[in-house]
Protein backbone atom coordinates (compact mmCIF):
# COMPACT_ATOMS: atom_id res chain seq x y z
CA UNK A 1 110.80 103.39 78.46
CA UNK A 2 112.34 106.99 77.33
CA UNK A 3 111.49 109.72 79.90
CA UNK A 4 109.30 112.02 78.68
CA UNK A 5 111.72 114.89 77.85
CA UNK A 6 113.46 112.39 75.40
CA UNK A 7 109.95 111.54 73.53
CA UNK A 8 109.59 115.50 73.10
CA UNK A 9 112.77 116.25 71.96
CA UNK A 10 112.73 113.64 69.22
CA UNK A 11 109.38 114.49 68.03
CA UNK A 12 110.62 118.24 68.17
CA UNK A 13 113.85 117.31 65.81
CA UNK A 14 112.39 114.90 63.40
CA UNK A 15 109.20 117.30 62.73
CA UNK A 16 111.88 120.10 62.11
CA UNK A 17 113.76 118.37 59.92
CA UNK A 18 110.88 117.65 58.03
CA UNK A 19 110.35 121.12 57.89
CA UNK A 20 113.62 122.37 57.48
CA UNK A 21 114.04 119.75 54.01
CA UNK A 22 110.64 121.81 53.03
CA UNK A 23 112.18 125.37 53.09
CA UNK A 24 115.37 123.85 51.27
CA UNK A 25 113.12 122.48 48.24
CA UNK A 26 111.50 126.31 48.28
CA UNK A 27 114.51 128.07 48.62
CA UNK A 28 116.12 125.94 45.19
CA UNK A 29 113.12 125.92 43.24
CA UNK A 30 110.97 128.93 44.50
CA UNK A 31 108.40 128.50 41.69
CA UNK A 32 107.46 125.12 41.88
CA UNK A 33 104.98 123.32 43.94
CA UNK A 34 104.80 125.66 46.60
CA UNK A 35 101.26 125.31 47.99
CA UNK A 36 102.43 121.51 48.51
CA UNK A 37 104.97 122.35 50.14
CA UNK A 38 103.06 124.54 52.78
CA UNK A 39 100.26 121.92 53.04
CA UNK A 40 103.64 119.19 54.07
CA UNK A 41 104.68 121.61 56.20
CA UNK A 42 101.18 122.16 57.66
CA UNK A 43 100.73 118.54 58.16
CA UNK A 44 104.07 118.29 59.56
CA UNK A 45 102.91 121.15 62.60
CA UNK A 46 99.82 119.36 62.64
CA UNK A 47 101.69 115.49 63.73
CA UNK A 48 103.80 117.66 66.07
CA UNK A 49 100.91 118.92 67.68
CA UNK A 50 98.92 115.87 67.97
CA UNK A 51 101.64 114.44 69.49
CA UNK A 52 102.80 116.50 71.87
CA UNK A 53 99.12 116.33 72.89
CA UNK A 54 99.32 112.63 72.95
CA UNK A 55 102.31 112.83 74.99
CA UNK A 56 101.19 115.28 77.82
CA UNK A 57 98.14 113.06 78.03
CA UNK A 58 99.30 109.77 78.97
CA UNK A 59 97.31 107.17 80.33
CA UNK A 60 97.29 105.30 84.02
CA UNK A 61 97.37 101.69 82.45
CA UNK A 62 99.62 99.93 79.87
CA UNK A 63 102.13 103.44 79.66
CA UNK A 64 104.47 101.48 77.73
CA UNK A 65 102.15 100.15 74.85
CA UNK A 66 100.84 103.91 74.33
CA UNK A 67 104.06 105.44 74.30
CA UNK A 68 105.20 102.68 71.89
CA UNK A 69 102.65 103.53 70.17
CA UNK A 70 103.19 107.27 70.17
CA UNK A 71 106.67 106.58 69.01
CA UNK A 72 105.36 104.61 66.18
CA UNK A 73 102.89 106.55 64.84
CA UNK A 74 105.52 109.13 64.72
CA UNK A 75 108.04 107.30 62.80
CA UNK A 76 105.58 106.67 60.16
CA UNK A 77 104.08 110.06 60.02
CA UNK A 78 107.36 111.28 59.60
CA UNK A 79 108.35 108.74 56.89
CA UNK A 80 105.05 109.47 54.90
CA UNK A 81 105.89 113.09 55.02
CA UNK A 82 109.53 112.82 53.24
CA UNK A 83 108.22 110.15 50.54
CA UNK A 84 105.25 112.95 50.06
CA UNK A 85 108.62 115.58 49.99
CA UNK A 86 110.49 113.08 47.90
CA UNK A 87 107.43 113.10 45.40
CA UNK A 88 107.54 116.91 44.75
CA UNK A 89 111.09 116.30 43.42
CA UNK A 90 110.40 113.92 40.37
């Protein structure tokens, strides 16, 4: 198991580069979609949050299944964020 610090800091990077693809896609096209873009990046504060809550919560039994699933669950929140990115592009 990943100590704690490790969980954080990849939930911290992979929300902000979420984010970070979201100010790109305003900063080229600054008059399209942009209320979609601020609910992904909304959404994207609101995984981070959950989370980190998550995280700083953990429970006494079976640590390892819920931080597997905490790592999970933020792999595909992450993933479902870009294809809902990748979707603004088309």
């Amino acid at each position: 198991m990943a100590s704690l610090r490790v969980i954080k800091k990849d939930i911290d990077y992979l929300v902000s580069e979420v984010i970070s693809d979201c100010w790109t896609f305003l900063y080229i096209n600054p008059d399209k979609k942009a209320e979609d873009v601020v609910e992904i990046i909304n959404d994207a504060i609101t995984l981070r949050n959950g989370l980190f809550e998550r995280v700083n919560t953990p429970v006494k039994e079976n640590a390892k299944a819920h931080f597997k699933a905490i790592n999970q669950d933020l792999l595909t929140g992450v993933d479902a964020l870009f294809q809902r990115m990748s979707a603004l592009t088309k």
